[in-house]
PDB file of N, CA and C in Angstrom:
ATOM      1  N   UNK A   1     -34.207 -16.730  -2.936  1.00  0.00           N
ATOM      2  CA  UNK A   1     -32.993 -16.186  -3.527  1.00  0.00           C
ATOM      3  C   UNK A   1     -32.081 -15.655  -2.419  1.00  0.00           C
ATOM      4  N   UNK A   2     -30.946 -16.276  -2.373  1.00  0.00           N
ATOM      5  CA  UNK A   2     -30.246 -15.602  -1.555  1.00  0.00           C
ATOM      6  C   UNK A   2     -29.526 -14.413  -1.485  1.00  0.00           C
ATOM      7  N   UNK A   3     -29.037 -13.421  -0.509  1.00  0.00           N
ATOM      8  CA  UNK A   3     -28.784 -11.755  -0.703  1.00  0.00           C
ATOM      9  C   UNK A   3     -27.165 -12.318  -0.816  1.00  0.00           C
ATOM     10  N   UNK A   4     -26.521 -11.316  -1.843  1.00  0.00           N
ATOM     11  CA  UNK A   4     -24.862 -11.539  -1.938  1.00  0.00           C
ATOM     12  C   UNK A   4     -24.570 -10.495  -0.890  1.00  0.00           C
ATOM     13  N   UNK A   5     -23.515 -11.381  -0.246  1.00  0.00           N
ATOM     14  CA  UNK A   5     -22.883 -10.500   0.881  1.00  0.00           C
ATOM     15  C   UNK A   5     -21.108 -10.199   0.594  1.00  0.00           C
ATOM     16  N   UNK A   6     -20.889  -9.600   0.523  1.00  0.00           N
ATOM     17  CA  UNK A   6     -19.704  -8.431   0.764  1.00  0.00           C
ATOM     18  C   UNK A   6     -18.787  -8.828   1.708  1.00  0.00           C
ATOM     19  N   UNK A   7     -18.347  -9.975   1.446  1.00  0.00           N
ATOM     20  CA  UNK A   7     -16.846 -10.767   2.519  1.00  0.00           C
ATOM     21  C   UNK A   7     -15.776  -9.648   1.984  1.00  0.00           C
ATOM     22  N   UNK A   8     -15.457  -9.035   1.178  1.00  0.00           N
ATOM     23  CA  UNK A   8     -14.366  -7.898   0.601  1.00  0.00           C
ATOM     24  C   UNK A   8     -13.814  -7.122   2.299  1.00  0.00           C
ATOM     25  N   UNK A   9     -12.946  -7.623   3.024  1.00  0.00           N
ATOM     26  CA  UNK A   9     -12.402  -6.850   3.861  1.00  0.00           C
ATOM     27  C   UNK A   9     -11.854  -5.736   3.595  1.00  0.00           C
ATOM     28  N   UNK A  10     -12.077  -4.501   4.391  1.00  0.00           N
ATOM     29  CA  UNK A  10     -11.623  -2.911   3.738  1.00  0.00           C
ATOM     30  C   UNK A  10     -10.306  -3.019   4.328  1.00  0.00           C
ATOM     31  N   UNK A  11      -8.884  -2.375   3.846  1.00  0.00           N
ATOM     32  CA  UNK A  11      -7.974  -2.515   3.539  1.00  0.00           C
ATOM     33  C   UNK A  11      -8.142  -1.080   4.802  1.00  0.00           C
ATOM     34  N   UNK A  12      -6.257  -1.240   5.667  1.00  0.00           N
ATOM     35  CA  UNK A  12      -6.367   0.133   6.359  1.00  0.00           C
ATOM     36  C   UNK A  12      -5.342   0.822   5.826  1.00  0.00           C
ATOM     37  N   UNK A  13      -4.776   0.279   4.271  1.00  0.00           N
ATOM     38  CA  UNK A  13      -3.903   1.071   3.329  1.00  0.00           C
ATOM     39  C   UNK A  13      -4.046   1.584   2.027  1.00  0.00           C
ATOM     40  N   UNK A  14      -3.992   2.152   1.795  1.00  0.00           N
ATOM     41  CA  UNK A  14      -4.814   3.717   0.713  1.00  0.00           C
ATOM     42  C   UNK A  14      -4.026   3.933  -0.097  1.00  0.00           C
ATOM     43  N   UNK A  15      -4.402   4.222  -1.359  1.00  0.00           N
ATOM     44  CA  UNK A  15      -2.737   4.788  -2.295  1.00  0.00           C
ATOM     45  C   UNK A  15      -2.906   6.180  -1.686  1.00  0.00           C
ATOM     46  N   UNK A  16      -1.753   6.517  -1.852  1.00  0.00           N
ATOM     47  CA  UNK A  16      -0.596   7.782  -1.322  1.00  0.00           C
ATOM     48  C   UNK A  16      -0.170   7.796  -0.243  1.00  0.00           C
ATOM     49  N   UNK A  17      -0.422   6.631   0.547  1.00  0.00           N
ATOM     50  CA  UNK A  17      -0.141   6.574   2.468  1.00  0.00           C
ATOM     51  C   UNK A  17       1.442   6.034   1.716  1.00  0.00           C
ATOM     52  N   UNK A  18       2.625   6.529   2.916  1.00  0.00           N
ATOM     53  CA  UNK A  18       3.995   6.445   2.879  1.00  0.00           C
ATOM     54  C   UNK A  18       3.885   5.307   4.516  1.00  0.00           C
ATOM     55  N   UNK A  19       4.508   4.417   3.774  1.00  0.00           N
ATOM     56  CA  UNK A  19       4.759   3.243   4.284  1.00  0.00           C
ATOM     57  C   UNK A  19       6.046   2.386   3.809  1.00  0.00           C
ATOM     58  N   UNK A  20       6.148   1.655   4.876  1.00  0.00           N
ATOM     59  CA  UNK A  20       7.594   0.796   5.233  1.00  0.00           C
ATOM     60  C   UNK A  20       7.397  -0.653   5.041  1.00  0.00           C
ATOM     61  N   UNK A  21       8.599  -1.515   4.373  1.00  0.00           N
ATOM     62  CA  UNK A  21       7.684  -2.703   4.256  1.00  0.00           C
ATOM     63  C   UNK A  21       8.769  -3.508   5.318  1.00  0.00           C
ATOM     64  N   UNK A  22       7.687  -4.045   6.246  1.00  0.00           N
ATOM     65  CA  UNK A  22       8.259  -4.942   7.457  1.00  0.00           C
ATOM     66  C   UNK A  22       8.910  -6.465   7.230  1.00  0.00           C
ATOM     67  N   UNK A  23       8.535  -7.029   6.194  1.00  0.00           N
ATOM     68  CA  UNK A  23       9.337  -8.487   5.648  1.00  0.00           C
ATOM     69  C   UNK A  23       9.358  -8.597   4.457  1.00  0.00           C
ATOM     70  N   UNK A  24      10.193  -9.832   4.111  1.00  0.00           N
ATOM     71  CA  UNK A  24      10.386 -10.121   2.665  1.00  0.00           C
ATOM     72  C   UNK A  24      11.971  -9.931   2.430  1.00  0.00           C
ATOM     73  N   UNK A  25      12.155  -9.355   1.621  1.00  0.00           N
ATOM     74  CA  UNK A  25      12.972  -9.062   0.440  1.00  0.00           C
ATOM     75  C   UNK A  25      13.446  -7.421   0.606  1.00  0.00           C
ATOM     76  N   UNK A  26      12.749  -6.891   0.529  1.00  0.00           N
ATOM     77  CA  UNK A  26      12.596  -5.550   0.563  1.00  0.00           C
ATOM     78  C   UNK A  26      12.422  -4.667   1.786  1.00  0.00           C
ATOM     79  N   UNK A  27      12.833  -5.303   2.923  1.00  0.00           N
ATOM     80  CA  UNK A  27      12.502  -5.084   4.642  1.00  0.00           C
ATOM     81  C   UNK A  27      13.257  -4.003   4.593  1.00  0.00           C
ATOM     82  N   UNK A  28      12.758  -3.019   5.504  1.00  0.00           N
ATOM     83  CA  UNK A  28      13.383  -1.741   5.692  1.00  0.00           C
ATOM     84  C   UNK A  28      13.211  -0.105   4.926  1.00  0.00           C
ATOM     85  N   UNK A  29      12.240  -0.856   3.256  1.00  0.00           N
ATOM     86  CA  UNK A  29      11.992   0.451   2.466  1.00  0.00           C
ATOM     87  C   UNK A  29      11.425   0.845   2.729  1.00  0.00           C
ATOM     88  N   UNK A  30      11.337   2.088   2.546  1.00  0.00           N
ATOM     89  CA  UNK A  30       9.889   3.639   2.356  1.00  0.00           C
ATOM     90  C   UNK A  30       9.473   3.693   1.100  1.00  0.00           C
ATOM     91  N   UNK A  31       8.147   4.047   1.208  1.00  0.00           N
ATOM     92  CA  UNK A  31       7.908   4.755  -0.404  1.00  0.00           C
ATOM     93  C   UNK A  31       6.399   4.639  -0.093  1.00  0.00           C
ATOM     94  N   UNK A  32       5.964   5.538  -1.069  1.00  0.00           N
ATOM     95  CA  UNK A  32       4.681   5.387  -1.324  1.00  0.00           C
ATOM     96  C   UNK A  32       3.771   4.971  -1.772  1.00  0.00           C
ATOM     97  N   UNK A  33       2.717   4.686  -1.659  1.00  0.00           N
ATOM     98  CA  UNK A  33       1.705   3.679  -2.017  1.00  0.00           C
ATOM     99  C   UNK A  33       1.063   3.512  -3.549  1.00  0.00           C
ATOM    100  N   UNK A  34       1.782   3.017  -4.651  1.00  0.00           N
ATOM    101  CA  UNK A  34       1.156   3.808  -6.090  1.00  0.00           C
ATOM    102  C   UNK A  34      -0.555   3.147  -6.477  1.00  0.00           C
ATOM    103  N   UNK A  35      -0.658   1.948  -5.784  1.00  0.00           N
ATOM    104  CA  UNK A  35      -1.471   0.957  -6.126  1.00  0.00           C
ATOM    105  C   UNK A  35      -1.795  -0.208  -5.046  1.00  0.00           C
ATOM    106  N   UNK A  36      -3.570  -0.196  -4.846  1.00  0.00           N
ATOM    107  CA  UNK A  36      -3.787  -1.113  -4.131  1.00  0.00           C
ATOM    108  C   UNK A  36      -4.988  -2.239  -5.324  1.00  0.00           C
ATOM    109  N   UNK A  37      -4.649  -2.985  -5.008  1.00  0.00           N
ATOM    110  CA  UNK A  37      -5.164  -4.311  -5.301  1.00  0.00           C
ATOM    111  C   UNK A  37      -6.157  -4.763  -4.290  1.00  0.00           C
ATOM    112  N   UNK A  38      -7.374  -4.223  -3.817  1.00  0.00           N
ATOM    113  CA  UNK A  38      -8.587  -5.114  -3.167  1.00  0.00           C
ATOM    114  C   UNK A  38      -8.802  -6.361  -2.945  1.00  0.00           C
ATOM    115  N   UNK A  39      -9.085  -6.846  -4.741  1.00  0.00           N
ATOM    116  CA  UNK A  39      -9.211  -8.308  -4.699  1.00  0.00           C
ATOM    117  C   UNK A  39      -8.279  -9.493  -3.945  1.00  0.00           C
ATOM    118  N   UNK A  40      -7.468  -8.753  -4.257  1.00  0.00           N
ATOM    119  CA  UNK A  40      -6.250  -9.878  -4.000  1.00  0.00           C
ATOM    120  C   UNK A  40      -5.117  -9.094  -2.125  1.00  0.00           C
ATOM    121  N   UNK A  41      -5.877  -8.061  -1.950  1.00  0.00           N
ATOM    122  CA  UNK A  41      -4.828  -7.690  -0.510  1.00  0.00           C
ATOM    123  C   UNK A  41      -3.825  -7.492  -0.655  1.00  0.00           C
ATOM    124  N   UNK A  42      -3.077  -6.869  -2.271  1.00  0.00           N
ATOM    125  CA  UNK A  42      -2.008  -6.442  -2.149  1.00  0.00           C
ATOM    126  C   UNK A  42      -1.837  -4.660  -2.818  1.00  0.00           C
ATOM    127  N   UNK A  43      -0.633  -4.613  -2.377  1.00  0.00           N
ATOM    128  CA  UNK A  43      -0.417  -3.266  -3.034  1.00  0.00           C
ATOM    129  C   UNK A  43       0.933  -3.027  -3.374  1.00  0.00           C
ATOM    130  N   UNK A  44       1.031  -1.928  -4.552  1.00  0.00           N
ATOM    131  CA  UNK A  44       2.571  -1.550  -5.246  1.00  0.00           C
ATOM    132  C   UNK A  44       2.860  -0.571  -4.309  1.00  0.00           C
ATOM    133  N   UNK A  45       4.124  -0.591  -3.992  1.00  0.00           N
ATOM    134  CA  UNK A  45       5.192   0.261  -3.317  1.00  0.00           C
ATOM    135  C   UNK A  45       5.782   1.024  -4.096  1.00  0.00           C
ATOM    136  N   UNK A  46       5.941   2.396  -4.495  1.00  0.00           N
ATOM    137  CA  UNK A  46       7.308   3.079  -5.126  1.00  0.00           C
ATOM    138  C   UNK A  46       8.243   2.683  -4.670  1.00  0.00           C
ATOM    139  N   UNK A  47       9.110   2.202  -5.113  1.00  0.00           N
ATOM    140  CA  UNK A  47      11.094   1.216  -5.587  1.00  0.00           C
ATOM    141  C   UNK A  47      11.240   0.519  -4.447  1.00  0.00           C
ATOM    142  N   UNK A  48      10.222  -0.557  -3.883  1.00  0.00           N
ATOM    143  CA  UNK A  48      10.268  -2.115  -3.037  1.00  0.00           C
ATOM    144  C   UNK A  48      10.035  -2.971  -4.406  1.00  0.00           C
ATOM    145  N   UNK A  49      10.099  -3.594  -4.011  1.00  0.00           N
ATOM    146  CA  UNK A  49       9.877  -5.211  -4.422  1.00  0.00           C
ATOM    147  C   UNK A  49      10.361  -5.291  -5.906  1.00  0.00           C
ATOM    148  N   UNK A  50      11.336  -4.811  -6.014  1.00  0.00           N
ATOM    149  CA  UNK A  50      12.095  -4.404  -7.718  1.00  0.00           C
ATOM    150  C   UNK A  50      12.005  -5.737  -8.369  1.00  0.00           C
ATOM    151  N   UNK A  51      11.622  -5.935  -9.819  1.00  0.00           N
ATOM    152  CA  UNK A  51      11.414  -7.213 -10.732  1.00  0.00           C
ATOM    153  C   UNK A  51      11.696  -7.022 -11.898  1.00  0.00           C
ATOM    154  N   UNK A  52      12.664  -7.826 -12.515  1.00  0.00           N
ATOM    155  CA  UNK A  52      13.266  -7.433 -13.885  1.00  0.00           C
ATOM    156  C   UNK A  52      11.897  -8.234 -15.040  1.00  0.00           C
ATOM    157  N   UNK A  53      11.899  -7.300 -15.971  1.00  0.00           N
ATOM    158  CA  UNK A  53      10.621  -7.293 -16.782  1.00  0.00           C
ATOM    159  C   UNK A  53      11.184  -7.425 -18.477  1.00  0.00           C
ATOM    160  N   UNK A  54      11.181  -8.533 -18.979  1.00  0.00           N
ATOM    161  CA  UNK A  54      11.820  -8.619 -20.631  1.00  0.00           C
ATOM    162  C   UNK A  54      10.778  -8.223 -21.436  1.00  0.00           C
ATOM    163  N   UNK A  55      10.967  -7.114 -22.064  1.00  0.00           N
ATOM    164  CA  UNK A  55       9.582  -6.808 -22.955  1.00  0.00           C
ATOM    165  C   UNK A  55      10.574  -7.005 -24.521  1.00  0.00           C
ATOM    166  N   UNK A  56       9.379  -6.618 -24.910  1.00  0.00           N
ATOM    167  CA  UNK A  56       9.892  -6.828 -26.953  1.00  0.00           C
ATOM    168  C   UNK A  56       9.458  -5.654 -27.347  1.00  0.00           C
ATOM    169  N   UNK A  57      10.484  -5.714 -28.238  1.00  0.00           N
ATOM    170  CA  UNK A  57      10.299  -4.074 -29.009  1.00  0.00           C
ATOM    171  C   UNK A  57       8.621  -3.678 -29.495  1.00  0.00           C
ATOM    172  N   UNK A  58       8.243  -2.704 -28.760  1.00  0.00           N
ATOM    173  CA  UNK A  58       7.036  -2.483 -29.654  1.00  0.00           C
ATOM    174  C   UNK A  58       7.224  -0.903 -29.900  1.00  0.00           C
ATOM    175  N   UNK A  59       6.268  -0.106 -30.243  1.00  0.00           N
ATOM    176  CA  UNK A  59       5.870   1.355 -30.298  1.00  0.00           C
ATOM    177  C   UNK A  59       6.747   2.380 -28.844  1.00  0.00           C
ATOM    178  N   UNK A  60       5.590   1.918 -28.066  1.00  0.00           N
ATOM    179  CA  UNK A  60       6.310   2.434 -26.859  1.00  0.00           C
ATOM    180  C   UNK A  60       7.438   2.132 -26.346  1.00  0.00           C
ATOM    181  N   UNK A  61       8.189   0.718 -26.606  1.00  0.00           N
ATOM    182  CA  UNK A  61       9.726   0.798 -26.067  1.00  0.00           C
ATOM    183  C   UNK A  61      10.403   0.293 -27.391  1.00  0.00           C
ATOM    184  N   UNK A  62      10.384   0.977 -28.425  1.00  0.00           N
ATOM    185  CA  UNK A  62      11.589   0.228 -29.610  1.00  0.00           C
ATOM    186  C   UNK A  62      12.289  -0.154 -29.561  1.00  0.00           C
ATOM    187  N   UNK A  63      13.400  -0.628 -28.414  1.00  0.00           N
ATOM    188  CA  UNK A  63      14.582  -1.113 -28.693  1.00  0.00           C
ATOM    189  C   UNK A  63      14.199  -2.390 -27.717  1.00  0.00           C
ATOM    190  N   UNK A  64      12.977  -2.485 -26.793  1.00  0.00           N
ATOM    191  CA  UNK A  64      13.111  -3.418 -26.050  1.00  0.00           C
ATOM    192  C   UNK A  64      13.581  -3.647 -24.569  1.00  0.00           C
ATOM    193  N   UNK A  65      13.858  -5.305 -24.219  1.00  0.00           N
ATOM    194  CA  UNK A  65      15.055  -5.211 -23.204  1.00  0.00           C
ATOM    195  C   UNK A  65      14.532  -5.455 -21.995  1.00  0.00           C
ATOM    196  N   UNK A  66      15.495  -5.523 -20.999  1.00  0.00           N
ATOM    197  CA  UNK A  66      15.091  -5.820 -19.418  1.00  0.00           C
ATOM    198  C   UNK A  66      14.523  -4.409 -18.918  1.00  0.00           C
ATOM    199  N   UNK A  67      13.193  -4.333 -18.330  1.00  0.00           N
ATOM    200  CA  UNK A  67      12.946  -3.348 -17.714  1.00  0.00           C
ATOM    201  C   UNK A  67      12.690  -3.664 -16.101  1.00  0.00           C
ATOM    202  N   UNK A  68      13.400  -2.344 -15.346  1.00  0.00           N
ATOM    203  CA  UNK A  68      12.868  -2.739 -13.568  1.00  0.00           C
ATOM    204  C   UNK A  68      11.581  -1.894 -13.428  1.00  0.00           C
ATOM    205  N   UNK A  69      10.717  -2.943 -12.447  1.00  0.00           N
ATOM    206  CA  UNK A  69       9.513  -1.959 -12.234  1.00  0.00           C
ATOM    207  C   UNK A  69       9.062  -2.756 -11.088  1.00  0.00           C
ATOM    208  N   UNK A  70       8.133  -2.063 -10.193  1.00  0.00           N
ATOM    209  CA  UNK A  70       7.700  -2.919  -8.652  1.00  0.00           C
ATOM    210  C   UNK A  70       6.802  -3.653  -9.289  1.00  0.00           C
ATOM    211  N   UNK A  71       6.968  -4.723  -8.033  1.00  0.00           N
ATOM    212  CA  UNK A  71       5.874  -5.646  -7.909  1.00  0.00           C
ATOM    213  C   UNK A  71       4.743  -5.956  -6.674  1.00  0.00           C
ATOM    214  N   UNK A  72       3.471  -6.505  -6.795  1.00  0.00           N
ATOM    215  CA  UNK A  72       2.992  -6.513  -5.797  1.00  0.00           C
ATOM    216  C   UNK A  72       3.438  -6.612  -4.206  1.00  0.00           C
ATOM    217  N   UNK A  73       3.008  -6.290  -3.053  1.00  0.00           N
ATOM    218  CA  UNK A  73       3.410  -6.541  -1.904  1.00  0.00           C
ATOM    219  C   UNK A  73       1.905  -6.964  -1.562  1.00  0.00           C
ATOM    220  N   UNK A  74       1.786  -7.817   0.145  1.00  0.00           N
ATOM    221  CA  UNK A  74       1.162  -8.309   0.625  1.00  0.00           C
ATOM    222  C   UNK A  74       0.908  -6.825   1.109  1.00  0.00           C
ATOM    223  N   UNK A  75      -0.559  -6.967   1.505  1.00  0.00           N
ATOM    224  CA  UNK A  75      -0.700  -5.782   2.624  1.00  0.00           C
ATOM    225  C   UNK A  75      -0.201  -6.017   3.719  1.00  0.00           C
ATOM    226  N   UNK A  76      -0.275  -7.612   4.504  1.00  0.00           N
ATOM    227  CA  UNK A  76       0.662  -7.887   5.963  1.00  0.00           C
ATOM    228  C   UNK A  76       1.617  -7.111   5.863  1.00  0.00           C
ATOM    229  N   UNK A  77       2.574  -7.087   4.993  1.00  0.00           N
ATOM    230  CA  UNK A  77       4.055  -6.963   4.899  1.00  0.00           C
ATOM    231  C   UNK A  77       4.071  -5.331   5.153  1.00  0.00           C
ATOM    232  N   UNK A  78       3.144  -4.622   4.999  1.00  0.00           N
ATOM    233  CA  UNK A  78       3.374  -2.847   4.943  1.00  0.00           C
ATOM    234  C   UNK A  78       2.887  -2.515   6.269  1.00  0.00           C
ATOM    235  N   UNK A  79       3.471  -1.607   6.910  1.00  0.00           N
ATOM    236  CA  UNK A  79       2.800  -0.826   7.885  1.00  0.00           C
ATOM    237  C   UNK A  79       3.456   0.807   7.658  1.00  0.00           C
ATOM    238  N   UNK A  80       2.546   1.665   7.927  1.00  0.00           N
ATOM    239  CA  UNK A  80       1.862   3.136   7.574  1.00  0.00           C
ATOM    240  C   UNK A  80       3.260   3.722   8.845  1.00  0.00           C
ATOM    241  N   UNK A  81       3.348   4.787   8.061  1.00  0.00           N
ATOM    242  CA  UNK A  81       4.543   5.304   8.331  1.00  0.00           C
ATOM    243  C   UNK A  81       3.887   6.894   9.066  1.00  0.00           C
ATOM    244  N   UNK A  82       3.652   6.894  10.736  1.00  0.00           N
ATOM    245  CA  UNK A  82       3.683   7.994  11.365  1.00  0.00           C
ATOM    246  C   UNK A  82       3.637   9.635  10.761  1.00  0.00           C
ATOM    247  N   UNK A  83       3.512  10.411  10.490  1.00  0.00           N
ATOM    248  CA  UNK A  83       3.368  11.501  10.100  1.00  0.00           C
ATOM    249  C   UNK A  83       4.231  12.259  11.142  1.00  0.00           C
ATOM    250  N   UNK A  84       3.902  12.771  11.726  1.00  0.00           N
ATOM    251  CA  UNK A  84       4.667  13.496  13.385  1.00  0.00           C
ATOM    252  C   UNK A  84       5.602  12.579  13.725  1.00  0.00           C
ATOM    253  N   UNK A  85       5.681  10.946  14.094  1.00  0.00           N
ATOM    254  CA  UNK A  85       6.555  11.017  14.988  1.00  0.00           C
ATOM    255  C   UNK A  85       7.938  10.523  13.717  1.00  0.00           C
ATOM    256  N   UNK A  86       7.354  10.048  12.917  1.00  0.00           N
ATOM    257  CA  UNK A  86       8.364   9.148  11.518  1.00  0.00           C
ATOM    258  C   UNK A  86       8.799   8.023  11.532  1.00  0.00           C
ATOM    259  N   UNK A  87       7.496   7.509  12.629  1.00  0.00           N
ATOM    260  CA  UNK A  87       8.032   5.307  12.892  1.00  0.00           C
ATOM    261  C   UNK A  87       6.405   4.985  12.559  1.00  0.00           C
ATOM    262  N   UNK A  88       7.188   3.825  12.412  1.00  0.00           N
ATOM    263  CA  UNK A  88       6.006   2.749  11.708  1.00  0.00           C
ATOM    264  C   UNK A  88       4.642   2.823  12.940  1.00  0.00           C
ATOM    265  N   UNK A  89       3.547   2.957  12.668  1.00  0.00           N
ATOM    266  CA  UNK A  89       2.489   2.422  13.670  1.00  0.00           C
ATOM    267  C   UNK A  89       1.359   1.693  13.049  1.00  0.00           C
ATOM    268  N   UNK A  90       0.413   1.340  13.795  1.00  0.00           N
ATOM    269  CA  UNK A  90      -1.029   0.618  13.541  1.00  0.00           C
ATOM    270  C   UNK A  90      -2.021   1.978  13.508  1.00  0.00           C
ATOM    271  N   UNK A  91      -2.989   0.972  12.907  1.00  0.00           N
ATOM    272  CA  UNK A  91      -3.658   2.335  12.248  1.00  0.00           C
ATOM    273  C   UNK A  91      -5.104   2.082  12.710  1.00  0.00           C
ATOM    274  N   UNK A  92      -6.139   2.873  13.509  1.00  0.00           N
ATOM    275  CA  UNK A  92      -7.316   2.552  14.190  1.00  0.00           C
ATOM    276  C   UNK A  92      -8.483   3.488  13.285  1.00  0.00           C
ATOM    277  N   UNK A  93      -9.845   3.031  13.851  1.00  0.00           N
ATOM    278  CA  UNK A  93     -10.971   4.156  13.394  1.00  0.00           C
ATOM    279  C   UNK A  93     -11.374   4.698  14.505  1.00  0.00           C
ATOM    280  N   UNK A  94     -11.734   5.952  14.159  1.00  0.00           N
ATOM    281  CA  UNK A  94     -12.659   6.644  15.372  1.00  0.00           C
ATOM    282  C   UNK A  94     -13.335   7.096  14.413  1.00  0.00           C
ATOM    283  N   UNK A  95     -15.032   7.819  14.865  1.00  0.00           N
ATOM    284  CA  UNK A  95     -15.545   9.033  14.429  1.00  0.00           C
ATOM    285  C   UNK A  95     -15.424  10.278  14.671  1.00  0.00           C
ATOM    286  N   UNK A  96     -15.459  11.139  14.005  1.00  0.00           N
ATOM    287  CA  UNK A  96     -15.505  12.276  13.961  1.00  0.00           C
ATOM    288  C   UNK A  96     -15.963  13.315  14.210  1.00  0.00           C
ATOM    289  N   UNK A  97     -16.203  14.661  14.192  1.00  0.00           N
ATOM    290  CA  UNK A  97     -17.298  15.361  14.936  1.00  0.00           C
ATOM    291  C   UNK A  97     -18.767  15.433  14.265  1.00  0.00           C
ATOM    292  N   UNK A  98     -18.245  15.127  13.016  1.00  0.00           N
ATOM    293  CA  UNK A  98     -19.610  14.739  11.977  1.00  0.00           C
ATOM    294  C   UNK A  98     -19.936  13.547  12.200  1.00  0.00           C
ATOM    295  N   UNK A  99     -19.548  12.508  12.523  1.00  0.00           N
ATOM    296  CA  UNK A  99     -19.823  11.274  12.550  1.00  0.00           C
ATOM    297  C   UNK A  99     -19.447  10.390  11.534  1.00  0.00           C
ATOM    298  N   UNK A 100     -17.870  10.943  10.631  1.00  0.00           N
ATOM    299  CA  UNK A 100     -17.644  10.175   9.848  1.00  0.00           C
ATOM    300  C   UNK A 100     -16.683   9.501   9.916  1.00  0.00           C
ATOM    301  N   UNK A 101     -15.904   8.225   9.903  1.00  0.00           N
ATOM    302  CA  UNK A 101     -15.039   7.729  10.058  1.00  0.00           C
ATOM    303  C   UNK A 101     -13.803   7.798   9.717  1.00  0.00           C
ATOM    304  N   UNK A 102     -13.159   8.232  10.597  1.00  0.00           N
ATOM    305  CA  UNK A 102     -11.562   8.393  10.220  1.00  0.00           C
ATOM    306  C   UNK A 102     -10.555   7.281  10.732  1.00  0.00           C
ATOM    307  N   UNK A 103      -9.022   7.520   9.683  1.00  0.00           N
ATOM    308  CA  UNK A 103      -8.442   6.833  10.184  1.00  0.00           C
ATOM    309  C   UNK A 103      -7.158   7.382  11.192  1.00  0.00           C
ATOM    310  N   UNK A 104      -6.759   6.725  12.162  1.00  0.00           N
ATOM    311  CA  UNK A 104      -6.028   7.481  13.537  1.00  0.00           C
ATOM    312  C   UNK A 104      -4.843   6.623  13.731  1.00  0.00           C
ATOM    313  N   UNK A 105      -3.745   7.308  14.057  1.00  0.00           N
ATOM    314  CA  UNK A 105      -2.357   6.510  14.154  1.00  0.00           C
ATOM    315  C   UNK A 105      -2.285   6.003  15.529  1.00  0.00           C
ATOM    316  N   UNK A 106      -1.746   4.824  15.842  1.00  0.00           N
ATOM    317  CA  UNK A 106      -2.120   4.765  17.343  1.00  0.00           C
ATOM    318  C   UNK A 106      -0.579   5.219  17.836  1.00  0.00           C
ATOM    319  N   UNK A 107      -0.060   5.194  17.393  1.00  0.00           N
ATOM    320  CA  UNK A 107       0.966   5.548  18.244  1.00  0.00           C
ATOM    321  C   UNK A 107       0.985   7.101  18.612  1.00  0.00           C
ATOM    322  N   UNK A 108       0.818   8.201  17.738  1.00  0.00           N
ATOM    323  CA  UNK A 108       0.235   9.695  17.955  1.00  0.00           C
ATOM    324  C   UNK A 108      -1.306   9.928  18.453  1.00  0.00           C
ATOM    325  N   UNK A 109      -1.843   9.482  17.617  1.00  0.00           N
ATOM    326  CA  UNK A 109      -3.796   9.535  17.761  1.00  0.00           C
ATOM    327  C   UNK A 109      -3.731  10.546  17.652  1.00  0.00           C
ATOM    328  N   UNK A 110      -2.738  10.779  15.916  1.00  0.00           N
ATOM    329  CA  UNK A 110      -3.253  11.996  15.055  1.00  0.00           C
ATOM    330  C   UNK A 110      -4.540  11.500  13.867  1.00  0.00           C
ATOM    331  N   UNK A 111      -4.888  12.492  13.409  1.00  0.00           N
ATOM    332  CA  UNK A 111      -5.587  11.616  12.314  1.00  0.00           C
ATOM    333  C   UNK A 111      -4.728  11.279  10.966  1.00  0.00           C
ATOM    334  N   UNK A 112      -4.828  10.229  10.376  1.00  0.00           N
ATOM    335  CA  UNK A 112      -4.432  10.326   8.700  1.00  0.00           C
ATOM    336  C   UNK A 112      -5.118  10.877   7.669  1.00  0.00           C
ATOM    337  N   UNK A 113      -4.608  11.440   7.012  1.00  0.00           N
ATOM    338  CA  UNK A 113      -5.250  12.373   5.525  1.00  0.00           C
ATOM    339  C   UNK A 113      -4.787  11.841   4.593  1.00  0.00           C
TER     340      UNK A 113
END
């Protein structure tokens, strides 16, 4: 029997990390992270990737109509938005004094929270 192995690459973007999206459509926004998608390597941005949405009257929207709401982004497309300095950087691991893994901005080599 063979052992299932865990190809699932860990993502170095988190919901609530404030990030910038570097291409596309939407190049140049901020916002924060509402939703990551694992399976698929993507994640929702607060007000990037805007998509008009036709729903039908139900309960929750009675009258209906075009609604705007984000849409997925690639994770390529985002990079993590500095804390201290307020520019885009790459994002590394180190351990910790416990020995637990954190994540570190390279451009500061502060930690992220």
């Amino acid at each position: 029997m063979k052992k299932k192995v865990n190809t699932q690459p860990k993502l170095k973007i988190r919901k609530g990390d404030l990030v910038m999206v570097i291409a596309g459509d939407s190049k140049g926004t901020q916002g924060k992270v509402l939703e990551v998608l694992l399976e698929k390597n993507r994640a929702i941005v607060e007000g990037a990737n805007m998509v008009s949405k036709h729903t039908k009257p139900s309960a929750a929207t009675p009258n209906g109509g075009i609604v705007k709401k984000e849409a997925t982004l690639h994770v390529s497309n985002l990079m993590l938005i500095d804390a201290k300095t307020g520019k885009t950087t790459r994002i590394g691991k180190k351990r910790d004094s416990e020995g637990k893994s954190v994540r570190i901005s390279k451009k500061s080599g502060e930690e992220i929270k």
